[in-house]
Protein backbone atom coordinates (compact mmCIF):
# COMPACT_ATOMS: atom_id res chain seq x y z
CA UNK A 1 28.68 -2.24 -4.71
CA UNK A 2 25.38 -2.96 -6.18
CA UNK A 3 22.22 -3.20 -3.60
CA UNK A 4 18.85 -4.16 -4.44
CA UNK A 5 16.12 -3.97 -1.84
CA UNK A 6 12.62 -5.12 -1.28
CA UNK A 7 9.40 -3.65 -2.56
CA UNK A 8 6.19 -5.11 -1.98
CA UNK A 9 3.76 -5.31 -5.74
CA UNK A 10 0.81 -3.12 -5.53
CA UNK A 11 -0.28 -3.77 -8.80
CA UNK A 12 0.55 -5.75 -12.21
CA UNK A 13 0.18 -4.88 -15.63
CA UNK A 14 1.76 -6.92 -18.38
CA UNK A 15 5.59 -6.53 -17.78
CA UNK A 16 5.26 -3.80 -15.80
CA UNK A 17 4.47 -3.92 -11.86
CA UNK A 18 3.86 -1.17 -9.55
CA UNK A 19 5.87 -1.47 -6.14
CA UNK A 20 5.88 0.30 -3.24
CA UNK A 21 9.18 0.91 -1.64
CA UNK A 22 10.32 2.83 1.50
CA UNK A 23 6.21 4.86 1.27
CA UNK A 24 7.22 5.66 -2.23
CA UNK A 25 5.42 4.04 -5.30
CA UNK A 26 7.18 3.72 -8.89
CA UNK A 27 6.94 1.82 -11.95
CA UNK A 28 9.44 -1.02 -12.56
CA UNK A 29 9.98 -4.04 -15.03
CA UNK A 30 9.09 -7.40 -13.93
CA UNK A 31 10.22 -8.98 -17.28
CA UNK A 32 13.23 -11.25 -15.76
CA UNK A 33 10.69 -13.19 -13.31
CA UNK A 34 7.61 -15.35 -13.91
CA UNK A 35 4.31 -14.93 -12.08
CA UNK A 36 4.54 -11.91 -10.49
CA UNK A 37 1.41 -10.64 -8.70
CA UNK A 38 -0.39 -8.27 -6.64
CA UNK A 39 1.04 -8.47 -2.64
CA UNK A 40 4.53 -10.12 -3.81
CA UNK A 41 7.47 -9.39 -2.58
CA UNK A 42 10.69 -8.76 -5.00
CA UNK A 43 13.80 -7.77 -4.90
CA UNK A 44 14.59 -4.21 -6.58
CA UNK A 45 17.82 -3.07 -8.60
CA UNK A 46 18.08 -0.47 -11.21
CA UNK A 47 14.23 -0.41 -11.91
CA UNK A 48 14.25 -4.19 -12.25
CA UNK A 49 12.56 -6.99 -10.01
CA UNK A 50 15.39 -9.31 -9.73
CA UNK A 51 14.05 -12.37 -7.52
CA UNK A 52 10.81 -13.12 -5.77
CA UNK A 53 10.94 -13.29 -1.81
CA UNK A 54 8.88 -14.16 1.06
CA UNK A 55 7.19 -11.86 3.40
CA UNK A 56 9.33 -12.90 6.71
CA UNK A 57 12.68 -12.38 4.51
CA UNK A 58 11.24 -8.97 2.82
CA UNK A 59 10.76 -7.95 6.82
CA UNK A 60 14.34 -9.13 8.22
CA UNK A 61 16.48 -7.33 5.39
CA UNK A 62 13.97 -4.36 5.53
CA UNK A 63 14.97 -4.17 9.29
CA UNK A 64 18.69 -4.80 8.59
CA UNK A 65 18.67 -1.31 6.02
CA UNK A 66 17.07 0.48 9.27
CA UNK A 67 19.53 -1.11 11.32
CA UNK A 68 22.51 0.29 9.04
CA UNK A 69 20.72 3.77 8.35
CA UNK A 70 20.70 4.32 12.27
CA UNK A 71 24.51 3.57 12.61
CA UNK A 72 25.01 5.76 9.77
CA UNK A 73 23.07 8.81 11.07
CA UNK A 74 25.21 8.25 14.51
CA UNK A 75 28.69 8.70 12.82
């Protein structure tokens, strides 16, 4: 099972975008989508932006990964 999960776009540079995921910042590709910028939101996977999304959806599945770390951590 793949998973790809959201990162918000501190900063843009050519093909290359800086995200910010979970606290943690890293350098990823933003080659597969179009008019990427600063304050996006984009689905990760495999150091690849796969798909723009909006704020409120970044939020929910954000809060769904908590959701499923905390019934992890109880079992």
């Amino acid at each position: 099972m793949c998973l790809g999960v959201p990162a918000r776009v501190m900063s843009v540079s050519g093909t290359f975008a800086t995200v910010e995921v979970g606290g943690a910042r890293r350098e990823i590709s933003v080659m597969l989508l179009e008019e990427i910028r600063e304050g996006d939101w984009v689905i990760l996977h495999a150091g690849f932006a796969i798909s723009k999304l909006s704020p409120e959806e970044a939020q929910r599945t954000l809060q769904y990964l908590r959701e499923i770390s905390d019934v992890n951590e109880i079992h």
